[in-house]
N, C-alpha and C. Protein backbone atom coordinates (compact mmCIF):
# COMPACT_ATOMS: atom_id res chain seq x y z
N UNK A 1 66.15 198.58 281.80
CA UNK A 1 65.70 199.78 282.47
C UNK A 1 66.92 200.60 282.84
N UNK A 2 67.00 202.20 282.63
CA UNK A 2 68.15 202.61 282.84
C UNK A 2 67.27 204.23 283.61
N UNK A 3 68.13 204.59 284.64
CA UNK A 3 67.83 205.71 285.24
C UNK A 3 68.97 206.61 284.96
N UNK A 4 68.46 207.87 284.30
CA UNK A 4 70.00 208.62 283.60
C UNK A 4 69.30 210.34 283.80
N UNK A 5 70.50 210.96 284.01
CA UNK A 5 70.12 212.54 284.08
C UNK A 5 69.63 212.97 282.42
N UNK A 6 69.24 214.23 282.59
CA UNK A 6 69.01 214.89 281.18
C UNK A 6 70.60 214.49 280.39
N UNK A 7 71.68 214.64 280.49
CA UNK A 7 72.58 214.51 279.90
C UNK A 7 73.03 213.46 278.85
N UNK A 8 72.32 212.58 280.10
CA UNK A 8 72.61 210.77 279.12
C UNK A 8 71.39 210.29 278.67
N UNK A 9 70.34 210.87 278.30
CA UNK A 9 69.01 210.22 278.05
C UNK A 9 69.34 209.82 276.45
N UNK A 10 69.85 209.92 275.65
CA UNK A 10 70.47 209.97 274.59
C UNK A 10 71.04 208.41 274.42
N UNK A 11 72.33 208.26 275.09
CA UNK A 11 72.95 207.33 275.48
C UNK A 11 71.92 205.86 275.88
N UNK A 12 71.23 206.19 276.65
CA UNK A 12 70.22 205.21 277.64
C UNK A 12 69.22 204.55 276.53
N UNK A 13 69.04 205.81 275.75
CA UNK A 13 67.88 205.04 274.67
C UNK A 13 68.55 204.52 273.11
N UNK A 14 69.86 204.57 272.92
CA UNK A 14 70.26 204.12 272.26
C UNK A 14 70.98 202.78 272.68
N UNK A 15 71.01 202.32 273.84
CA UNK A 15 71.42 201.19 274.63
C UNK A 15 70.22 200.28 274.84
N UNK A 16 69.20 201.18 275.39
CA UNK A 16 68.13 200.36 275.08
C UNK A 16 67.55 199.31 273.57
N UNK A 17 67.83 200.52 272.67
CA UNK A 17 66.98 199.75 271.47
C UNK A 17 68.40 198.74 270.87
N UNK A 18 69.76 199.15 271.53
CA UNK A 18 70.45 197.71 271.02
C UNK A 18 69.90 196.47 271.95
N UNK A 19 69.79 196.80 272.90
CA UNK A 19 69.15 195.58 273.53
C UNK A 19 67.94 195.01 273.18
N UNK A 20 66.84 195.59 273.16
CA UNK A 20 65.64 195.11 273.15
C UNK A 20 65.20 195.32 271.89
N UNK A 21 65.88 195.76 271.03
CA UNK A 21 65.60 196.24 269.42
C UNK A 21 63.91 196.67 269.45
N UNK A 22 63.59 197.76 270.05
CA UNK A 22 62.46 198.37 269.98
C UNK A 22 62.25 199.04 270.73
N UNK A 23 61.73 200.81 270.74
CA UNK A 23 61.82 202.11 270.93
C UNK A 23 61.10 202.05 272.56
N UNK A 24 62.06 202.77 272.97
CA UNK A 24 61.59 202.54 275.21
C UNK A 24 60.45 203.62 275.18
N UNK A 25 59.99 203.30 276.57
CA UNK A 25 58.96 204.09 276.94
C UNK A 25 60.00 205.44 277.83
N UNK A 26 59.61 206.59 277.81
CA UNK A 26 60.68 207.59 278.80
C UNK A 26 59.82 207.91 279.96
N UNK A 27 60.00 208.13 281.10
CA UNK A 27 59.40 208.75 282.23
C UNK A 27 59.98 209.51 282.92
N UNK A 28 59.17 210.58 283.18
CA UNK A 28 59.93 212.15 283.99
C UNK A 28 59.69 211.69 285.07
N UNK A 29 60.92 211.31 286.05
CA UNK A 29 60.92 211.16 287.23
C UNK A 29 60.83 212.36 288.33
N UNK A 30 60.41 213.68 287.48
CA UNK A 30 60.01 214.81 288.56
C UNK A 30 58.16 214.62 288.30
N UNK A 31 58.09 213.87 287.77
CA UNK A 31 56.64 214.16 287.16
C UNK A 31 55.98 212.44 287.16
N UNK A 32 56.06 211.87 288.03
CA UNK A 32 55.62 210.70 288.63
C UNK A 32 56.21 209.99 289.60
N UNK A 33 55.42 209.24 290.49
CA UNK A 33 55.63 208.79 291.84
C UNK A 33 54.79 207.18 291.96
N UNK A 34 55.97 206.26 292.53
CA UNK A 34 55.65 204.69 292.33
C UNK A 34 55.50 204.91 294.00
N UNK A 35 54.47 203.68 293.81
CA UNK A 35 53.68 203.26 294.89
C UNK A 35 54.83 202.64 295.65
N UNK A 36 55.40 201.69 295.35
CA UNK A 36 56.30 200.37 296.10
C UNK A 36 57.52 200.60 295.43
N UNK A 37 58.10 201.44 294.69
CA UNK A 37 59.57 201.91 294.53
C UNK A 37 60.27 202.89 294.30
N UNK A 38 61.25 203.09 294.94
CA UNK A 38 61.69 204.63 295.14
C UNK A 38 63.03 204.20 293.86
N UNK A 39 63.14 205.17 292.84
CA UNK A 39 64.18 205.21 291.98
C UNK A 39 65.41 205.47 292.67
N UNK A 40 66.66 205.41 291.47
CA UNK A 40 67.63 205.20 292.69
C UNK A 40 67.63 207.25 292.00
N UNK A 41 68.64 207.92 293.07
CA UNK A 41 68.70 208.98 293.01
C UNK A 41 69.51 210.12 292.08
N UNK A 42 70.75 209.04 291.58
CA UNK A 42 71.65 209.46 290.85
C UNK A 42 72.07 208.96 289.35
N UNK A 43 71.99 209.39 288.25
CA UNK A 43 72.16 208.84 287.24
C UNK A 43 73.19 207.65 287.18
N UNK A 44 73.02 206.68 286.61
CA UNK A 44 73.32 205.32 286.76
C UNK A 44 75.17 205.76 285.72
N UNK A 45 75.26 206.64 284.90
CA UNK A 45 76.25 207.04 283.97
C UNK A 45 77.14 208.03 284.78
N UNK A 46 76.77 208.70 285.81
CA UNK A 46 77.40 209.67 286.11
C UNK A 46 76.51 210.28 287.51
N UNK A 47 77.19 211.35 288.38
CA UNK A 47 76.91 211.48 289.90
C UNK A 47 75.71 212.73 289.59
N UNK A 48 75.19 213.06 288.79
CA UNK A 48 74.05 214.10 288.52
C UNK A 48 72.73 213.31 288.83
N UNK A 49 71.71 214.60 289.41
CA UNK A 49 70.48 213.85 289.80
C UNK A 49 69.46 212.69 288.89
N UNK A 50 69.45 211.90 288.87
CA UNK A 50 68.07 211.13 287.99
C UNK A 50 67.12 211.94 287.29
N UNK A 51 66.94 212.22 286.31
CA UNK A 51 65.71 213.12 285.65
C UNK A 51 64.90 211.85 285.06
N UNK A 52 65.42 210.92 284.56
CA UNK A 52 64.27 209.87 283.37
C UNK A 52 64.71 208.55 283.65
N UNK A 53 63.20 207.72 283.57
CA UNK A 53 63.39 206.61 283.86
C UNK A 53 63.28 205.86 282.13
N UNK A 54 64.13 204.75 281.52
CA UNK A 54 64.37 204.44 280.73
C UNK A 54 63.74 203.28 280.33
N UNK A 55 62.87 202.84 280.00
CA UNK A 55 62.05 201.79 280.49
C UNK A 55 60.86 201.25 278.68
């Protein structure tokens, strides 16, 4: 699972499919809200806001 701004969503899903060798699900973190977890706020690559959850 990787939380990354618009910038690195690129990066995140090409990290993903070396890992898990099969295509992630993306989620607009302006455009959904978890019951029991708050994302973290800042892209995990760099200090820009979270836009997508990598998953």
């Amino acid at each position: 699972m990787y939380v990354v701004c618009k910038d690195h969503v690129e990066l995140a899903i090409d990290m993903f499919v070396d890992e898990f060798e099969e295509a992630p699900d993306i989620v607009d973190l302006d455009q959904t809200k978890f019951i029991e977890w708050d994302p973290p706020v800042t892209c995990q690559e760099c200090e820009q806001r979270a836009k997508f959850l990598i998953l």
